[in-house]
Structure formats: C-alpha cells, structure tokens
Protein backbone atom coordinates (compact mmCIF):
# COMPACT_ATOMS: atom_id res chain seq x y z
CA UNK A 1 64.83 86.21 177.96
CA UNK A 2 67.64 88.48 176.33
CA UNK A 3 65.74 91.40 175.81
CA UNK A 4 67.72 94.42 177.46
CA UNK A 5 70.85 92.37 178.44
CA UNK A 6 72.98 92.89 175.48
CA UNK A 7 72.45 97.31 175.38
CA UNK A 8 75.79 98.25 175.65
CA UNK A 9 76.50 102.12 176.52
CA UNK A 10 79.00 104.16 175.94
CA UNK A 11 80.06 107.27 178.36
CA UNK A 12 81.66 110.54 176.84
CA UNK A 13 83.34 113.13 178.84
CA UNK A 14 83.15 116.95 177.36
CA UNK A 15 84.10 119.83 178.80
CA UNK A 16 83.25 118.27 182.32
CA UNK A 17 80.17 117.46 181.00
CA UNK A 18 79.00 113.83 180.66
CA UNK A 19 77.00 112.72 177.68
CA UNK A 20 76.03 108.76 177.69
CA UNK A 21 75.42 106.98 174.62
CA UNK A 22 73.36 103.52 174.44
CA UNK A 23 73.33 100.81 171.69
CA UNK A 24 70.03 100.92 169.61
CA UNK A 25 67.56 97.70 169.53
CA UNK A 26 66.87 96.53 165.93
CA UNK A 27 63.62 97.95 165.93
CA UNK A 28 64.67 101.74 166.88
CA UNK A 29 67.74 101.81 164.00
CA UNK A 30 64.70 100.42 161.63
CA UNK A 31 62.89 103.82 163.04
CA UNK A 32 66.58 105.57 161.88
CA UNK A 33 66.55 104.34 158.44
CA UNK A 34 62.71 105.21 157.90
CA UNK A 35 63.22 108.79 159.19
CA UNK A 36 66.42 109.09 157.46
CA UNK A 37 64.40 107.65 153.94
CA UNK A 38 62.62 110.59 152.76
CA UNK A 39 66.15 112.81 152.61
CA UNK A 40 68.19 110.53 150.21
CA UNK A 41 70.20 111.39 147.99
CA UNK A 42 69.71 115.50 149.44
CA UNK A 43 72.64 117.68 151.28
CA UNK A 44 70.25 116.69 154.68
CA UNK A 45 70.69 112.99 154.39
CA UNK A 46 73.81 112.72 156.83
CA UNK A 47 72.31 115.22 159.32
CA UNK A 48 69.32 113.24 159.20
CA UNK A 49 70.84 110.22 160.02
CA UNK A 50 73.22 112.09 162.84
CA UNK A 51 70.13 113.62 164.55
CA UNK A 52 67.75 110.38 164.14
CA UNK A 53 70.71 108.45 165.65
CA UNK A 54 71.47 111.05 168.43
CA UNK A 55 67.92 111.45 169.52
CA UNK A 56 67.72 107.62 170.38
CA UNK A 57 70.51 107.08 171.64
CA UNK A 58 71.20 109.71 173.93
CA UNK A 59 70.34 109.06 177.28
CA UNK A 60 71.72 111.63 179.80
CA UNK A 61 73.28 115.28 179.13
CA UNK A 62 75.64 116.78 181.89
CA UNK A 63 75.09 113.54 183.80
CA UNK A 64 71.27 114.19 183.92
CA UNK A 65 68.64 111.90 182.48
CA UNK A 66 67.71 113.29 178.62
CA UNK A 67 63.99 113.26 179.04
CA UNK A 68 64.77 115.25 182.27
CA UNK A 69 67.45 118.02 181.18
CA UNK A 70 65.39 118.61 177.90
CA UNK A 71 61.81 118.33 180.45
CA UNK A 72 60.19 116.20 177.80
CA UNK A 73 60.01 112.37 177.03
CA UNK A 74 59.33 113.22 173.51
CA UNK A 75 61.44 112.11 170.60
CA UNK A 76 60.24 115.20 168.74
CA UNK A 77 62.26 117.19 171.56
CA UNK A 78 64.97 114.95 171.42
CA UNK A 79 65.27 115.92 167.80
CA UNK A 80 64.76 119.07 168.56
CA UNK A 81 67.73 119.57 171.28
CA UNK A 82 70.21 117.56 168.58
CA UNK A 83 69.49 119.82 166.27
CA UNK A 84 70.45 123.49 168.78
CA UNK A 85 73.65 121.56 169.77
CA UNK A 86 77.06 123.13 168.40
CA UNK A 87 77.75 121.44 165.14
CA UNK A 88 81.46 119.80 166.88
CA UNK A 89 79.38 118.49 169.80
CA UNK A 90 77.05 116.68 167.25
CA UNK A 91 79.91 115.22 165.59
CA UNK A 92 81.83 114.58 168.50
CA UNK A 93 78.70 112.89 169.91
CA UNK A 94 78.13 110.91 166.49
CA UNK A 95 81.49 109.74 166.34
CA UNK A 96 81.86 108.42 169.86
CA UNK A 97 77.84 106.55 168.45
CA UNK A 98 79.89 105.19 166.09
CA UNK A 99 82.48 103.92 168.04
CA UNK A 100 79.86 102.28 170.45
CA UNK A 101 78.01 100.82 167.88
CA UNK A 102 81.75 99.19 166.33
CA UNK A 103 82.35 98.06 169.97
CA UNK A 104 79.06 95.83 170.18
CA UNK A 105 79.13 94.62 166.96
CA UNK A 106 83.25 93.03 167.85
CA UNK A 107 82.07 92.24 170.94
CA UNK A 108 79.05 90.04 169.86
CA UNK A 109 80.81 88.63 166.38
C-alpha cells in the first residue's frame, strides 16, 4: 500500500527557528481549492489560497509539533495562526510550499 510513502517534507530555517513543510495528499489540496472557491476573482483570493495551503501543510513551528505550539488540532486554529503571522513569514513560508511542492512533482515525473 502507498498511502503515506510518497509525503515528501520540506524543512525551513528562520531566524533559528524551524518551520517544516509537508506535501499535501490529493484529497487535502481538493479541500484548498474548495476553500479558496468562494474568493475568486476578489483581492482575498491569493491570501486564501496562501493560508488554506499553510494551514495544511504546516506541521511544526520552532521545531515543535503545530497542533502543539498553537494547543489545538483544529484546522480553524491553524487558519487562524497563518493568518497573525508577519506578512514576510507567510510568504517566505509559501514560497519555500512552493518549492516543495515543485520538488515532488520532478521527483515523481
């Protein structure tokens, strides 16, 4: 069974602080798109779609487990702590997402 062995993850090093990034499953960048949806074509679209991505795929702050360093397993607070984040660490943190996601998609091509 494949399930969980392709994830690939991506670790980011700010400020001394380490933020790891994971590779979404089909089903959770479906969830992206459908959360993203309802802001097309607005001035929220890309944050959105930086804050849907984000929230799944960030899975530890400052070397601590997400779920942990934001004391809830909730997506809703996952959103929640993307959004109170400095607008350059969002970007930062989307761009090195992006860069993960272009890594996995050479590496399985």
């Amino acid at each position: 069974m494949l399930l969980g062995l392709i994830k690939v993850t991506r670790e980011v090093v700010i400020e001394n602080n380490v933020f790891i990034l994971k590779t979404l499953k089909a089903k959770d960048m479906r969830d992206v798109m459908i959360g993203t949806f309802e802001f097309e074509g607005t001035i929220q679209a890309p944050y959105e779609m930086r804050k849907q991505l984000l929230g799944r795929s960030l899975t530890h702050v400052a070397g601590i487990e997400i779920e942990q360093f934001i004391g809830s397993p909730s997506l809703e607070s996952k959103f929640a702590f993307i959004d109170q984040l400095d607008e350059s660490l969002s970007n930062r943190l989307y761009d090195e997402y992006v860069l993960l996601s272009n890594s996995a998609k050479e590496k399985y091509s």
